[in-house]
Protein backbone atom coordinates (compact mmCIF):
# COMPACT_ATOMS: atom_id res chain seq x y z
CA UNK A 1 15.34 36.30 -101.56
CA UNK A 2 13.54 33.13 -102.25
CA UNK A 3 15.66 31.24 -100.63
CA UNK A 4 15.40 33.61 -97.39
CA UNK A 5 11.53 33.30 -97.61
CA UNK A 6 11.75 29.29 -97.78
CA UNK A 7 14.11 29.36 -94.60
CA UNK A 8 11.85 32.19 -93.10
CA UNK A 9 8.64 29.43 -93.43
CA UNK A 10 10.38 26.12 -92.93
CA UNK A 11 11.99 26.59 -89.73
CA UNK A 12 12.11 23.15 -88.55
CA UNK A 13 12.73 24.65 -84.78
CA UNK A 14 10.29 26.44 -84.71
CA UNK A 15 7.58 24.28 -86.67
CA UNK A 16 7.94 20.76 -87.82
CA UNK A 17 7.91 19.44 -83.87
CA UNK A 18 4.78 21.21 -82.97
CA UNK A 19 3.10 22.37 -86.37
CA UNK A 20 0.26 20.66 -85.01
CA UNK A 21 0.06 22.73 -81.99
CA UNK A 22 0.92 25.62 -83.25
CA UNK A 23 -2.31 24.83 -85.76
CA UNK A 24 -4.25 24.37 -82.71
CA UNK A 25 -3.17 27.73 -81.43
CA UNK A 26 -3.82 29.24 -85.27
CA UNK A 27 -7.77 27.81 -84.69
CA UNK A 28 -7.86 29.26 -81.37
CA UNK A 29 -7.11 32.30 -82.54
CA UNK A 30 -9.69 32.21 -85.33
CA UNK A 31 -12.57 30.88 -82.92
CA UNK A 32 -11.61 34.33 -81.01
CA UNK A 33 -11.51 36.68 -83.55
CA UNK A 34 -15.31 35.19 -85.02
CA UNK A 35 -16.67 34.54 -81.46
CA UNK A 36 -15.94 38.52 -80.82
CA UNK A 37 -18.31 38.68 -84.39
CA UNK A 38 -20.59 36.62 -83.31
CA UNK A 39 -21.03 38.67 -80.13
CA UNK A 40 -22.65 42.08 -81.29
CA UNK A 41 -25.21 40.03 -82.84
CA UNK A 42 -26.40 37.73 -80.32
CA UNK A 43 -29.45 38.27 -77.87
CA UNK A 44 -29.43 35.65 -74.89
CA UNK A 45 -32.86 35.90 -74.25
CA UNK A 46 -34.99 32.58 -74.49
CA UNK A 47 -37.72 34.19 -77.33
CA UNK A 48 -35.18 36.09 -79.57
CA UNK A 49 -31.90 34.05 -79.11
CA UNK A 50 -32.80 31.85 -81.68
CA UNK A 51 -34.52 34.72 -84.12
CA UNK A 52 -30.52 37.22 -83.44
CA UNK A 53 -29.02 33.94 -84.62
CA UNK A 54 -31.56 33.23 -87.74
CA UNK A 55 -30.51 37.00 -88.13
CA UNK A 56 -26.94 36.99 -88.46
CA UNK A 57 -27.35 34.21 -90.83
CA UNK A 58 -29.11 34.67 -93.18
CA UNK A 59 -29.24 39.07 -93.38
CA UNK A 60 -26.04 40.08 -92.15
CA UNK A 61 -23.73 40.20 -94.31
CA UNK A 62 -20.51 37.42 -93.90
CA UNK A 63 -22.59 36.42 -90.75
CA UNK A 64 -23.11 32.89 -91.80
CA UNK A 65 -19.51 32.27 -93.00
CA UNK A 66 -17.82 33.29 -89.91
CA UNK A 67 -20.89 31.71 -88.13
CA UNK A 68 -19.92 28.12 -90.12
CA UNK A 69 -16.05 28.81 -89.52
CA UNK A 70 -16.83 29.05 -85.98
CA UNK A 71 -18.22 25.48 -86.00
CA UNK A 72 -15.96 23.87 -88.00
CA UNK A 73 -12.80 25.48 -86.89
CA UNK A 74 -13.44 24.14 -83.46
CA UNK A 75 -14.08 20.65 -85.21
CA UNK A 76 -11.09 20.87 -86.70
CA UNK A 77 -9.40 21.92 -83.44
CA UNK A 78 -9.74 18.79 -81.53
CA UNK A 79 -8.26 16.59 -84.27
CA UNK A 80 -4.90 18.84 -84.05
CA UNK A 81 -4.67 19.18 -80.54
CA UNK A 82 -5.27 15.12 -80.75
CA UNK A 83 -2.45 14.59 -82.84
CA UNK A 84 -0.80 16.77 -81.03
CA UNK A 85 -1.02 14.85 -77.52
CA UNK A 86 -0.68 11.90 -79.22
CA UNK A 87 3.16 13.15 -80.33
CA UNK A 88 3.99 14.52 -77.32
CA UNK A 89 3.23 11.33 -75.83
CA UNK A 90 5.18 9.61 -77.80
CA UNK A 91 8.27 11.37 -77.38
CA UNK A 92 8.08 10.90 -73.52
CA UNK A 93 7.58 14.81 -72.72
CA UNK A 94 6.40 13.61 -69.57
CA UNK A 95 9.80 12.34 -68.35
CA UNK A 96 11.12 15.71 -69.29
CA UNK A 97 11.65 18.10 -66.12
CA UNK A 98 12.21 20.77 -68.54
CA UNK A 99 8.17 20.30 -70.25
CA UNK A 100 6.41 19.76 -66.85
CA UNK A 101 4.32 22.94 -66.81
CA UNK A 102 4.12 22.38 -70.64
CA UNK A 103 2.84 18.99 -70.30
CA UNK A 104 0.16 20.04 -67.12
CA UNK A 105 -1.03 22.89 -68.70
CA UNK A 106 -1.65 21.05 -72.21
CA UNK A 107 -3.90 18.33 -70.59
CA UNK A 108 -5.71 20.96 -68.18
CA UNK A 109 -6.61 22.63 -71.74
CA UNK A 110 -8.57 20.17 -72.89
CA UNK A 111 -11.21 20.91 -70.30
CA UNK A 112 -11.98 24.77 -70.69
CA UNK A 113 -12.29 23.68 -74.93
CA UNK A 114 -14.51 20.65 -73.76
CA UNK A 115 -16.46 23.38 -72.13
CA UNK A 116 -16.79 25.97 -74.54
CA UNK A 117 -17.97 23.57 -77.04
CA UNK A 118 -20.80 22.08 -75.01
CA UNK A 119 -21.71 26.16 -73.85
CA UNK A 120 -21.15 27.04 -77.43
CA UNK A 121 -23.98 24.36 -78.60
CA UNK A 122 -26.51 25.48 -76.02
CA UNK A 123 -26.17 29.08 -76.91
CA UNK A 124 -27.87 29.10 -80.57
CA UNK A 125 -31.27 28.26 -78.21
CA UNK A 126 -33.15 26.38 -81.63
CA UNK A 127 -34.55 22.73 -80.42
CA UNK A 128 -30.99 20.60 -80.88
CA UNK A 129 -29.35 23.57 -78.34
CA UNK A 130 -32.41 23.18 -76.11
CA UNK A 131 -32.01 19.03 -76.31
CA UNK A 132 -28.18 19.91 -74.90
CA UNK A 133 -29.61 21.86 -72.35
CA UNK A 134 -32.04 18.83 -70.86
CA UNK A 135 -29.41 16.53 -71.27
CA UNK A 136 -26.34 17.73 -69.64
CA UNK A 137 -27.97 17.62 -66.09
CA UNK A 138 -29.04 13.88 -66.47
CA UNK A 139 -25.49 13.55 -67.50
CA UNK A 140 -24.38 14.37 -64.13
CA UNK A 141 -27.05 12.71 -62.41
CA UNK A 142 -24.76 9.14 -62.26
CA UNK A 143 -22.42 10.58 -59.50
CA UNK A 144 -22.93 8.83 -56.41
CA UNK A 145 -25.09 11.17 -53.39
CA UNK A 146 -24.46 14.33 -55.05
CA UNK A 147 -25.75 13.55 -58.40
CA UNK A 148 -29.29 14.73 -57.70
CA UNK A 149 -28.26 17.98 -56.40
CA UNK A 150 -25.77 18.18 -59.68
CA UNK A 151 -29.23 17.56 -61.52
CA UNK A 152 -30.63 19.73 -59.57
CA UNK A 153 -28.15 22.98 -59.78
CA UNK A 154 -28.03 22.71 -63.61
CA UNK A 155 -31.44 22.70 -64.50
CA UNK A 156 -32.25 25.93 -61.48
CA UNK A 157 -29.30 27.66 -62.47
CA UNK A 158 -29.28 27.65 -66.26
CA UNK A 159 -30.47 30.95 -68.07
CA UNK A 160 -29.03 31.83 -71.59
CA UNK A 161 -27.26 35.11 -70.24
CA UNK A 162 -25.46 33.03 -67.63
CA UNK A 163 -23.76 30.85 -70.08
CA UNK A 164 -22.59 33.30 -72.48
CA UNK A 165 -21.02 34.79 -69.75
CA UNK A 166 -19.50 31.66 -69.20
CA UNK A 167 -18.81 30.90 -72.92
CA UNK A 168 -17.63 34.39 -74.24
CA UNK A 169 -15.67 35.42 -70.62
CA UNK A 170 -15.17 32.94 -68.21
CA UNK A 171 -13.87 29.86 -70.26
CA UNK A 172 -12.05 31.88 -72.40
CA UNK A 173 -9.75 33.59 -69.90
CA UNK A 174 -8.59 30.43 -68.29
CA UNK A 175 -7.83 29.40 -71.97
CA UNK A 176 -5.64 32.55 -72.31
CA UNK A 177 -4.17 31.61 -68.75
CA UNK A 178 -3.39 28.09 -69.38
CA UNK A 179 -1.94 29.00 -73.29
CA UNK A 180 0.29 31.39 -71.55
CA UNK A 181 1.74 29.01 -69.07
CA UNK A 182 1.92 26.69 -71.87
CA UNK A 183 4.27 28.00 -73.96
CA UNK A 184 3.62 31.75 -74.99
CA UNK A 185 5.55 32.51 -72.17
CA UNK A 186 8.65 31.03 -73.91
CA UNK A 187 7.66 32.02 -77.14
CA UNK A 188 7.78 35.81 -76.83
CA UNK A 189 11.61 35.42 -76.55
CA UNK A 190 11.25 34.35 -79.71
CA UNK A 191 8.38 36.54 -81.51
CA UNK A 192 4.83 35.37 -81.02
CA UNK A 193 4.11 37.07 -84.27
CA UNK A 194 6.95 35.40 -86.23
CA UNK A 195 5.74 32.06 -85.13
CA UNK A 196 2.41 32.57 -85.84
CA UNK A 197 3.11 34.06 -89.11
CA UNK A 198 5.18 31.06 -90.08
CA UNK A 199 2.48 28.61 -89.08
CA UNK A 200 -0.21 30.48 -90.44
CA UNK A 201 1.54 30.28 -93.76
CA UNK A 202 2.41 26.17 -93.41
CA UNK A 203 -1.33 25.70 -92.83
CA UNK A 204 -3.11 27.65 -95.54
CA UNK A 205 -4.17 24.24 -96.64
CA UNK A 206 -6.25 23.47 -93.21
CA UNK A 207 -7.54 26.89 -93.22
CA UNK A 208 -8.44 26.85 -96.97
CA UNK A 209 -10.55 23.75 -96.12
CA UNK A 210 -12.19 25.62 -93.17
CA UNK A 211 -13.51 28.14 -95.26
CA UNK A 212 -14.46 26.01 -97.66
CA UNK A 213 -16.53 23.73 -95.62
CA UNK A 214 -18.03 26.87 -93.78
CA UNK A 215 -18.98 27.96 -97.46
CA UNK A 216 -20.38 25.03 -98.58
CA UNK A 217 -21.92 22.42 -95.69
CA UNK A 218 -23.45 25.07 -93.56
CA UNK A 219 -26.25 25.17 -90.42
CA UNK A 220 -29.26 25.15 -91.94
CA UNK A 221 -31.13 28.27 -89.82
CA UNK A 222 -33.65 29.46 -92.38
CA UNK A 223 -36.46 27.71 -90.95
CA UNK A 224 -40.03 27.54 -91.38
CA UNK A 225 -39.29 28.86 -94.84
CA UNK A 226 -36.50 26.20 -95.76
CA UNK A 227 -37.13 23.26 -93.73
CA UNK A 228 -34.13 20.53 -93.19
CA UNK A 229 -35.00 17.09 -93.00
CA UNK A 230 -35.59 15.16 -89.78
CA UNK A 231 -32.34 12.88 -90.31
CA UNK A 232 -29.96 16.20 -91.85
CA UNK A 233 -26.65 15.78 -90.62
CA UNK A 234 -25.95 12.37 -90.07
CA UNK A 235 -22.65 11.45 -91.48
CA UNK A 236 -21.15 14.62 -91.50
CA UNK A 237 -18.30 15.68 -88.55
CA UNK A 238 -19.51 18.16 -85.80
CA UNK A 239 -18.42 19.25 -82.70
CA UNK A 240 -21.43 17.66 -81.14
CA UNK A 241 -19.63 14.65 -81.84
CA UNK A 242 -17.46 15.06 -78.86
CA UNK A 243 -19.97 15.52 -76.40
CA UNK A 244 -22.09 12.86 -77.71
CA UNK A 245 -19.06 10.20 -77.07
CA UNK A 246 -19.69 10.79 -73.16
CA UNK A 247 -23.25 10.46 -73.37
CA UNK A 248 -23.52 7.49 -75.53
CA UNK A 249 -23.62 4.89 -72.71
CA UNK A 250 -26.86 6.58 -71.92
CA UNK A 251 -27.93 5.12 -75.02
CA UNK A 252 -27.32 1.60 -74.24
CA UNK A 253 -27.04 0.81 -70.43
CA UNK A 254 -28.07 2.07 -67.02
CA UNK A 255 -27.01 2.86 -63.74
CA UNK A 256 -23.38 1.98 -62.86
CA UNK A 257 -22.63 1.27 -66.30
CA UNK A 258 -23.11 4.69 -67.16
CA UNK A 259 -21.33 6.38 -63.85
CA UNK A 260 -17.90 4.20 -65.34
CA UNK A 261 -18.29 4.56 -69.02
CA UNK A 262 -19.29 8.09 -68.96
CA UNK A 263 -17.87 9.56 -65.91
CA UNK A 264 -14.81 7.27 -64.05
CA UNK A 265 -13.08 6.34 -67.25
CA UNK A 266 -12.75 10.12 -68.93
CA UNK A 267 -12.09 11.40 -65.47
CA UNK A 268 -9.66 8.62 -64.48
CA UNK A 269 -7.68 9.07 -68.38
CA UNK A 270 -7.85 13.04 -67.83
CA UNK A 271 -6.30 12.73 -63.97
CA UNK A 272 -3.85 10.33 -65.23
CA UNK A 273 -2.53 12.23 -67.66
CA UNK A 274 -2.13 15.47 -65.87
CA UNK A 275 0.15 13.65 -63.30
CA UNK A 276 2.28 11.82 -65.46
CA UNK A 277 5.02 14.13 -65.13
CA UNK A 278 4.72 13.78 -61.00
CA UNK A 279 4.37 10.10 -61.47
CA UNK A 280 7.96 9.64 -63.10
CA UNK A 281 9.09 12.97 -61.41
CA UNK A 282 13.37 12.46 -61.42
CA UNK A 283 13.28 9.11 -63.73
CA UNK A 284 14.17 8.86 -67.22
CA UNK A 285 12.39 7.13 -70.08
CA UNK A 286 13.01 3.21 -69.18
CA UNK A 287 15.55 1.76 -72.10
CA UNK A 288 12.69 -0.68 -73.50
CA UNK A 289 10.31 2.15 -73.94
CA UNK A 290 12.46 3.88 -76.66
CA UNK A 291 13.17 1.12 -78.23
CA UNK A 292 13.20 3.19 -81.44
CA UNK A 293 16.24 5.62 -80.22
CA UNK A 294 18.92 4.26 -82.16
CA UNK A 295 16.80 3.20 -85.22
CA UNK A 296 17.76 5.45 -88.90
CA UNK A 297 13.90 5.42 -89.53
CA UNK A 298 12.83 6.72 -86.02
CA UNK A 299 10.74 10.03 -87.31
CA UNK A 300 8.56 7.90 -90.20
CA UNK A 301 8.52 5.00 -87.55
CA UNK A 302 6.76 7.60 -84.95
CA UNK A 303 4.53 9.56 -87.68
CA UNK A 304 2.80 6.17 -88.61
CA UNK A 305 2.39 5.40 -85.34
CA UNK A 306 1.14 8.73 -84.37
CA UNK A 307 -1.22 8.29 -87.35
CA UNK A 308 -2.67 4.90 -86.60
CA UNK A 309 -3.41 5.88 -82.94
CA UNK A 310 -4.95 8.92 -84.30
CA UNK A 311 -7.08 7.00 -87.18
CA UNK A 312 -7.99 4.40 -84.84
CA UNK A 313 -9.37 7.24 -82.13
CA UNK A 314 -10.81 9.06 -84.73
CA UNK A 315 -12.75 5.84 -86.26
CA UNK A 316 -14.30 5.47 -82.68
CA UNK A 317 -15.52 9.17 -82.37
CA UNK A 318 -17.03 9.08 -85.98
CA UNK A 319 -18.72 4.97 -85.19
CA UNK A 320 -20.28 6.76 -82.32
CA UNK A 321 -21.47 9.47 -83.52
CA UNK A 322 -22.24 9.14 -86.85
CA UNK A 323 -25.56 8.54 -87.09
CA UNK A 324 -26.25 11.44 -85.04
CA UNK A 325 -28.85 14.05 -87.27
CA UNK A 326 -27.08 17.05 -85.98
CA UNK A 327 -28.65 19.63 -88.34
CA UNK A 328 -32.12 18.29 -88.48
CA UNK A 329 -34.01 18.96 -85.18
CA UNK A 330 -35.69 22.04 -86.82
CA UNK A 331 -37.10 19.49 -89.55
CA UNK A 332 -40.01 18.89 -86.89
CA UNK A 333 -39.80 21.42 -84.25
CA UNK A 334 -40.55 24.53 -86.59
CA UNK A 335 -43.51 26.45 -86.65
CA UNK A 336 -45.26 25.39 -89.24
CA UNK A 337 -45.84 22.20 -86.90
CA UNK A 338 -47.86 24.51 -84.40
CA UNK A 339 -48.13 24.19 -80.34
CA UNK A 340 -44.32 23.64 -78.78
CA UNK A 341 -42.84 22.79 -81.94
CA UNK A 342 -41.65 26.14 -83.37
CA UNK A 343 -40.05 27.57 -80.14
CA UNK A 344 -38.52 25.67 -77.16
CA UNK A 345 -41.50 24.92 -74.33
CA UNK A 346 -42.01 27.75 -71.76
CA UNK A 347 -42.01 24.93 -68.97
CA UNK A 348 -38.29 23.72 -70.18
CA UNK A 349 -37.13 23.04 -66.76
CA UNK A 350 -40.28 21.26 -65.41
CA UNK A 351 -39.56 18.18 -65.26
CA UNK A 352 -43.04 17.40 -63.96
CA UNK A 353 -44.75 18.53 -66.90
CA UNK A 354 -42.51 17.19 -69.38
CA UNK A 355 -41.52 13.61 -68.08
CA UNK A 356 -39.72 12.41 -71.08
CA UNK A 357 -36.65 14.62 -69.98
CA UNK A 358 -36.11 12.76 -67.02
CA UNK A 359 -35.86 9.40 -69.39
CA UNK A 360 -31.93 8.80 -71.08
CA UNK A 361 -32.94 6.21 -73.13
CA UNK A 362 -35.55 8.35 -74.54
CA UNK A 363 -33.67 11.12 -75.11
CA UNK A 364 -30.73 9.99 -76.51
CA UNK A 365 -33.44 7.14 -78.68
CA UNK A 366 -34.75 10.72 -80.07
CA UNK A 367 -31.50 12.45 -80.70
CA UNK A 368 -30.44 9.55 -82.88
CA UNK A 369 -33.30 7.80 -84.26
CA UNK A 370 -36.01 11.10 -84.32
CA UNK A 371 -38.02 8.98 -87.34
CA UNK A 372 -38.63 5.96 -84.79
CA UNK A 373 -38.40 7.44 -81.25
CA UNK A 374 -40.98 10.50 -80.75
């Protein structure tokens, strides 16, 4: 029997090539059964968005635990599907006619997750989500003769109940789409429930530490009556991290600087990538690119490789980012602090009468250094 069970869990088909992916697929699950949670509890309008979420955490019962498993789950999610990419890489999947769709699908992923975590940050509506919101229009604004009318749509068009929409519905069905082309398809030959049964049992350890974190380093939302800090939440990982990557350049240069560093290079690596398999469409893997193929210690040889390339992207996310005082906006802006500090300004999108949003340096000198730049 025990032996049985050990076979049952350590199928190396089935696992031990894509545990990490099947992870990823454990966490997307996980973000969809708490998202669906979150739900029934949230009111997208701009004066009690921020009061439904306060709500949930802090009166409802289990609200802020699946609330913090949320967050970190999808922190966690981009460091698997990382490693993930990273092996699949490796192996040459792209050469493979075979993993075509698999490989096209996998990289067209990333962007409906890119997107739900940016949506996903705006949605809470306290001061840090309403900093997002400014932001992400000035983001756009680098793209040559249609950046201005970029600007332009996202700051006209944005109202809370339009992004969930686009957070709990839109982005979320292309994610089922492009998972199903990916390999569920293939999988139910197999037994989607097996697999994920088997994976969900190799990472209890992952999981474990999910909970865990969501337990214990939490959002602080109990403000005016527990205020956080101004600088809360540097050093510690959060999916704003991700986002933030992109818009450091804002930081320290202007103009074209920006438009390559923020906007040519990601969009370049992300095109790239999703034709690789077109690119080398009929070839095989060149002999000096495998040079490990008839090597004894091939699989260690890979996973350290795989691991350095993942450590070294991994150390430029967190150098980035770091410093970032994700959980301490609401040390200022509460209300306690009086006019426009406890709820977001009525004339958000007014550029005119708020000036400082149309300044990058300024707002990304705030986000990072609030203490020095105010």
């Amino acid at each position: 029997m025990k032996n049985k069970f050990l076979s049952f869990v350590f199928s190396e088909k089935v696992h031990w090539r894509h545990y990490f992916g099947g992870l990823s697929l454990l966490l997307i699950i996980l973000q969809l059964l708490t998202g669906i949670f979150l739900i029934f509890f949230y009111d997208p309008t701009l004066d009690n968005a921020y009061k439904s979420v306060q709500h949930l955490t802090n009166e409802v019962t289990g609200g802020s635990l699946l609330r913090n498993i949320h967050r970190w789950a999808v922190f966690l999610l981009f460091l698997t599907v990382l490693i993930h990419t990273i092996r699949c890489t490796l192996r040459w999947d792209f050469f493979n006619p075979a993993k075509r769709v698999l490989w096209l699908t996998g990289i067209l992923l990333l962007l409906p997750m890119f997107l739900l975590v940016v949506t996903g940050l705006i949605l809470p509506w306290e001061w840090k989500g309403y900093w997002f919101m400014e932001i992400i229009p000035n983001y756009f604004e680098f793209i040559p003769r249609i950046g201005n009318s970029l600007k332009s749509f996202f700051i006209d068009s944005f109202t809370l109940p339009r992004y969930q929409v686009i957070h709990i519905l839109i982005l979320p069905i292309v994610t089922l789409i492009l998972i199903d082309y990916h390999f569920l398809d293939k999988l139910r030959q197999r037994g989607v429930f097996t697999y994920i049964l088997r994976h969900a049992l190799l990472s209890l350890p992952f999981l474990i530490a999910v909970i865990v974190l969501s337990k214990y380093v939490t959002i602080p939302s109990n403000d005016p009556q527990e205020i956080p800090l101004p600088l809360d939440g540097r050093y510690i990982p959060a999916p704003e991290w991700y986002f933030l990557i992109l818009l450091l350049p804002l930081l320290y240069f202007k103009g074209k600087l920006v438009l390559i560093l923020s906007i040519l290079l990601p969009s370049l690596l992300f095109m790239v990538l999703s034709i690789l398999p077109y690119l080398y469409r009929g070839r095989k893997v060149p002999e000096g690119w495998d040079f490990l193929k008839k090597s004894r210690f091939r699989k260690p040889i890979k996973g350290v490789m795989v691991f350095l390339i993942f450590i070294a992207v991994v150390a430029l996310i967190y150098r980035g980012s770091y410093k970032s005082p994700t959980l301490g906006c609401n040390g200022c802006h509460h209300l306690n602090n009086g006019f426009r500090m406890g709820v977001v300004p009525k004339q958000f999108k007014d550029r005119n009468a708020l000036p400082n949003l149309n300044d990058n340096l300024w707002m990304m000198g705030h986000w990072f250094y609030p203490d020095e730049i105010y």
